[in-house]
C-alpha atoms as a PDB file:
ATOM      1  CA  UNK A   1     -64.963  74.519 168.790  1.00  0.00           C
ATOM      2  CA  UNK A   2     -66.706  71.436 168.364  1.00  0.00           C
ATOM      3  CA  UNK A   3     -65.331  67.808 168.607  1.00  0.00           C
ATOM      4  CA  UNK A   4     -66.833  64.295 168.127  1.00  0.00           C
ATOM      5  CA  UNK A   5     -65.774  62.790 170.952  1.00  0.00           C
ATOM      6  CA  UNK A   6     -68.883  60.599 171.605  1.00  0.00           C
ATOM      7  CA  UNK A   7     -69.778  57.983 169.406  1.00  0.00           C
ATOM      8  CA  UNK A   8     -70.786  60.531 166.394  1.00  0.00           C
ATOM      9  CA  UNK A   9     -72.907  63.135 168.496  1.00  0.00           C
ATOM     10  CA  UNK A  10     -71.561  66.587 168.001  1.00  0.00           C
ATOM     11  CA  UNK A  11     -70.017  68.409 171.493  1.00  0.00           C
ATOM     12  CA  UNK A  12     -69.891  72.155 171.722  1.00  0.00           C
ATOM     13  CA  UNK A  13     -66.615  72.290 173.388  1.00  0.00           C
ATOM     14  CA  UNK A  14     -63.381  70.862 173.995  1.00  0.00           C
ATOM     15  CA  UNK A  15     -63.414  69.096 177.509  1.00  0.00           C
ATOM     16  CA  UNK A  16     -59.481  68.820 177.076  1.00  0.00           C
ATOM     17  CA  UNK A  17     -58.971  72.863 176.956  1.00  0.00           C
ATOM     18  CA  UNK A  18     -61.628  73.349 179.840  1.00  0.00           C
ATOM     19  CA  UNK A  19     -59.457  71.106 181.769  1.00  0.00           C
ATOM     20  CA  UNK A  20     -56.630  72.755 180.933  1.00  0.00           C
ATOM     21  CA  UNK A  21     -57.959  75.983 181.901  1.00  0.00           C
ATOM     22  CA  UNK A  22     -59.054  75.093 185.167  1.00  0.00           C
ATOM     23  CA  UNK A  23     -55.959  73.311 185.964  1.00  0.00           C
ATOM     24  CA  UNK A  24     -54.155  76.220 184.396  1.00  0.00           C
ATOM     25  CA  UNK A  25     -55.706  78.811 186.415  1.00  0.00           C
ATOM     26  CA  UNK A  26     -55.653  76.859 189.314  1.00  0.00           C
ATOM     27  CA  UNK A  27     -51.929  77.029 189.934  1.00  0.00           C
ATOM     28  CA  UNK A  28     -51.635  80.155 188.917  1.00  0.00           C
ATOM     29  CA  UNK A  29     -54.029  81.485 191.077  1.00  0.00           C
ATOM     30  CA  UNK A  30     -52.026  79.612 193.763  1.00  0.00           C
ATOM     31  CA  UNK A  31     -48.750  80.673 192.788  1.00  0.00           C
ATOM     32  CA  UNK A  32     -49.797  84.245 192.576  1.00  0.00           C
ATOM     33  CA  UNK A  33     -51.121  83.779 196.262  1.00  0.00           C
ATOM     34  CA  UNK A  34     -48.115  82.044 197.360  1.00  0.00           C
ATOM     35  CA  UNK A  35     -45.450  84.534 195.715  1.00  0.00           C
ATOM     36  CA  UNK A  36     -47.292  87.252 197.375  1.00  0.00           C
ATOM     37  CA  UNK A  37     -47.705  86.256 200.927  1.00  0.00           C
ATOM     38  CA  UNK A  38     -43.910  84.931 200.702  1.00  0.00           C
ATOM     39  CA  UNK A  39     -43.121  88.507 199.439  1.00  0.00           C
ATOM     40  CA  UNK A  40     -44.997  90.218 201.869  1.00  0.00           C
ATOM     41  CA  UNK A  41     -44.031  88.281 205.027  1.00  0.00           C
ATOM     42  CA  UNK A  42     -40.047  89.396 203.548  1.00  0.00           C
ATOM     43  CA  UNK A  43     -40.970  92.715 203.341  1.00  0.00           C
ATOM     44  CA  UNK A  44     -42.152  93.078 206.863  1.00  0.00           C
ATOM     45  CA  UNK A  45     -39.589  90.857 208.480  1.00  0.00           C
ATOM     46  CA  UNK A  46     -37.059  91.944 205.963  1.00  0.00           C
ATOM     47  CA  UNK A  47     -35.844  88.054 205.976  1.00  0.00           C
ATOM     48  CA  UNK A  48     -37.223  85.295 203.386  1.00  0.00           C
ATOM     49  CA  UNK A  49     -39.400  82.206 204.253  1.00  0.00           C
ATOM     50  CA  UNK A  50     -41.888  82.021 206.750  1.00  0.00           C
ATOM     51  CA  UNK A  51     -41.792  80.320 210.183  1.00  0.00           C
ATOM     52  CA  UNK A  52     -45.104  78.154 209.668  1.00  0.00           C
ATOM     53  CA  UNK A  53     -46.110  74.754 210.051  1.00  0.00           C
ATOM     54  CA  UNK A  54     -50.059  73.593 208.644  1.00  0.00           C
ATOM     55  CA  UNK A  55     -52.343  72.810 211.237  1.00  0.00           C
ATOM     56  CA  UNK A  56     -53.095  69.114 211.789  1.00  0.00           C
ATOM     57  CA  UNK A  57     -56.668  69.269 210.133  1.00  0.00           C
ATOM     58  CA  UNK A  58     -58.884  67.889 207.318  1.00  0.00           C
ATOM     59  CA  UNK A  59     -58.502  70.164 203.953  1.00  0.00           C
ATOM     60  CA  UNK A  60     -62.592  71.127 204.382  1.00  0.00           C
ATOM     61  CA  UNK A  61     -61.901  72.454 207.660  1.00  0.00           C
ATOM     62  CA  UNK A  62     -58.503  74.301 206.633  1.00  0.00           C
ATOM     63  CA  UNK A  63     -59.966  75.645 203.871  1.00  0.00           C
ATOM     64  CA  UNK A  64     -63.364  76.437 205.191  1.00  0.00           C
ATOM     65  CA  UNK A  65     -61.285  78.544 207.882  1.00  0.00           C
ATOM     66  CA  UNK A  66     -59.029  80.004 205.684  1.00  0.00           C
ATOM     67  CA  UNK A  67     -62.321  81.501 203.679  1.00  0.00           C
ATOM     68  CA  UNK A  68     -63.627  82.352 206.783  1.00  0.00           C
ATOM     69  CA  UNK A  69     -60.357  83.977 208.592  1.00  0.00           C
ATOM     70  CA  UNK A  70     -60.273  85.776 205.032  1.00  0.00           C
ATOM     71  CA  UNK A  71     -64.088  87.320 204.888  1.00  0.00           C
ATOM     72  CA  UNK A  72     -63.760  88.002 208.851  1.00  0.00           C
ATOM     73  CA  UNK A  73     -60.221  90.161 209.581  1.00  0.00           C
ATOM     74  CA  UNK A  74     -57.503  91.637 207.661  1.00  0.00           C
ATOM     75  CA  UNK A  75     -55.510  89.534 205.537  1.00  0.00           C
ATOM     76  CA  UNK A  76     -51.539  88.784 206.361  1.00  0.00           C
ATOM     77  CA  UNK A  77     -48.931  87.164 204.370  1.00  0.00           C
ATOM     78  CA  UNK A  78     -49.994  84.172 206.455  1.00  0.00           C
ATOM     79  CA  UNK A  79     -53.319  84.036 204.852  1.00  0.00           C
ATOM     80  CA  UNK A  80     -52.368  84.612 201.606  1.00  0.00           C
ATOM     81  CA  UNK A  81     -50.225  81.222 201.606  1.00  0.00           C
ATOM     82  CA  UNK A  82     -52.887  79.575 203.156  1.00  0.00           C
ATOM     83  CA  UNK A  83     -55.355  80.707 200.392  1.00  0.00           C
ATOM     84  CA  UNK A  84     -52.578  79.540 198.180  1.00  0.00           C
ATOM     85  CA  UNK A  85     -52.464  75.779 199.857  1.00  0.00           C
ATOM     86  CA  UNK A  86     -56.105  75.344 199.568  1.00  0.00           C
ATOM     87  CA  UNK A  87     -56.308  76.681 195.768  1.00  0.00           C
ATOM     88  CA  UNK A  88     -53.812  74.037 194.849  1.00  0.00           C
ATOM     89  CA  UNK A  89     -55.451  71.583 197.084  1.00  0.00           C
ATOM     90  CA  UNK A  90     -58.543  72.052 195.222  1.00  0.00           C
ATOM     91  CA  UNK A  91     -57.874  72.113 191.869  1.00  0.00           C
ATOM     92  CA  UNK A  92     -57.418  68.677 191.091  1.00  0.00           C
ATOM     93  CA  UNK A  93     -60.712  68.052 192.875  1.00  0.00           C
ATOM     94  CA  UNK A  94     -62.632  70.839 190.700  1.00  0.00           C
ATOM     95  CA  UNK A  95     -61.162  69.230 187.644  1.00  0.00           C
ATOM     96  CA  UNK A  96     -62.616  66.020 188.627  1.00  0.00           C
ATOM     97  CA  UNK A  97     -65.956  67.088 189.363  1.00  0.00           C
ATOM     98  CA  UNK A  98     -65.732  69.357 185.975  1.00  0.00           C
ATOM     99  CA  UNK A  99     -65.288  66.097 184.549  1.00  0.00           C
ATOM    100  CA  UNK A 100     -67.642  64.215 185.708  1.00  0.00           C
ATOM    101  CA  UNK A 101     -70.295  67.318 185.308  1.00  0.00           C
ATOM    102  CA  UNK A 102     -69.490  66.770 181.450  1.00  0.00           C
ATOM    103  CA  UNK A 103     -69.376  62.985 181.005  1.00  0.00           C
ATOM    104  CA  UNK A 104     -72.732  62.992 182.787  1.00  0.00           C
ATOM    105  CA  UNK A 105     -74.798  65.838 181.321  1.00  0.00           C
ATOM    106  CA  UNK A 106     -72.484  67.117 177.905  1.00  0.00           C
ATOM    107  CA  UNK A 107     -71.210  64.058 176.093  1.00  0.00           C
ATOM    108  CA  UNK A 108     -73.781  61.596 177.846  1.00  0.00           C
ATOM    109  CA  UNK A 109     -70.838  58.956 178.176  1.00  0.00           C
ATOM    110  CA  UNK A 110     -72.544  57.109 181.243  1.00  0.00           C
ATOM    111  CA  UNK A 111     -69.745  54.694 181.476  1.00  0.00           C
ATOM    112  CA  UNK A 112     -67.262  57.454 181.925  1.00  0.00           C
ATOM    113  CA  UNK A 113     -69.153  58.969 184.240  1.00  0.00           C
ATOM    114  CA  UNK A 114     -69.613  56.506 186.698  1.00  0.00           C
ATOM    115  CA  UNK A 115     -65.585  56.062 186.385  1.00  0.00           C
ATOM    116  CA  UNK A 116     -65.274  59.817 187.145  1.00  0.00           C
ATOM    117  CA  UNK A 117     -67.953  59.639 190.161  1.00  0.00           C
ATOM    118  CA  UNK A 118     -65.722  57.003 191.388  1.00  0.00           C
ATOM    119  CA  UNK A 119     -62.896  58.695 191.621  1.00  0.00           C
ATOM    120  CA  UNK A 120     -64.785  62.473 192.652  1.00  0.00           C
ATOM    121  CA  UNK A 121     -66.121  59.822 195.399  1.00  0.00           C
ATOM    122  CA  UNK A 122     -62.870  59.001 196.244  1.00  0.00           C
ATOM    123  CA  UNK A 123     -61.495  62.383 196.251  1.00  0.00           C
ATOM    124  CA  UNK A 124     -64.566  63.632 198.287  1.00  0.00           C
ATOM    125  CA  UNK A 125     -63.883  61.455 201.142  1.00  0.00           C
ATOM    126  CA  UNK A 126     -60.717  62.386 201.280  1.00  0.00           C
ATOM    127  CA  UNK A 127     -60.802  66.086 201.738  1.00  0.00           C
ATOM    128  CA  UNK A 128     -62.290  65.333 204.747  1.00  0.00           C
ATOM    129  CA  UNK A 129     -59.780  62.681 206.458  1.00  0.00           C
ATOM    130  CA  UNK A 130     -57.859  64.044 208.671  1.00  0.00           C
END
């Protein structure tokens, strides 16, 4: 599909369904991952919910340990919801940079682009406060 979304120039594809694919996928993905470890952890207890709190860390540091827990062991019901947390933690962020990937390099809409860095900046540091 092509759109003119820049002044004239012709763009091979629709930024708007990208988004919305990523987005899309992104909570699905984490829903899918959620549902199951919650489904899991009911099946082995034989009693819904889970008696969890999140650990008091930054979201690079959860998630890099989630990914790592995940690669290292066998995965629980536990790590499923985490891998759920951190997929809907980081799909607004991968939207974002998605965004700013196109602005800069696709459409060639410099203005929007710095805009978008802004806010990826933004959203950068933050992942990593605590």
């Amino acid at each position: 599909m092509e759109s003119n979304q820049s002044g004239g120039r012709k763009i091979p594809f629709d930024i708007n369904a990208l988004v919305g694919l990523v987005l899309g996928a992104g909570v699905l993905t984490s829903i899918l991952l959620l549902a199951s470890g919650f489904a899991w952890q009911w099946m082995r207890t034989g009693r819904p919910g889970l008696d969890y709190t999140l650990p008091r860390e930054n979201i690079v540091r959860f998630v890099s340990g989630e990914l790592r827990s995940a690669l290292r062991k066998e995965i629980g019901p536990i790590d499923l919801v985490n891998l759920g947390i951190s997929a809907l933690l980081l799909t607004p962020f991968l939207r974002v940079l998605l965004s700013l990937l196109y602005f800069a390099f696709v459409a060639r809409n410099y203005k929007y682009a710095v805009i978008t860095g802004f806010v990826c900046s933004v959203l950068t540091y933050t992942l990593f406060l605590r």
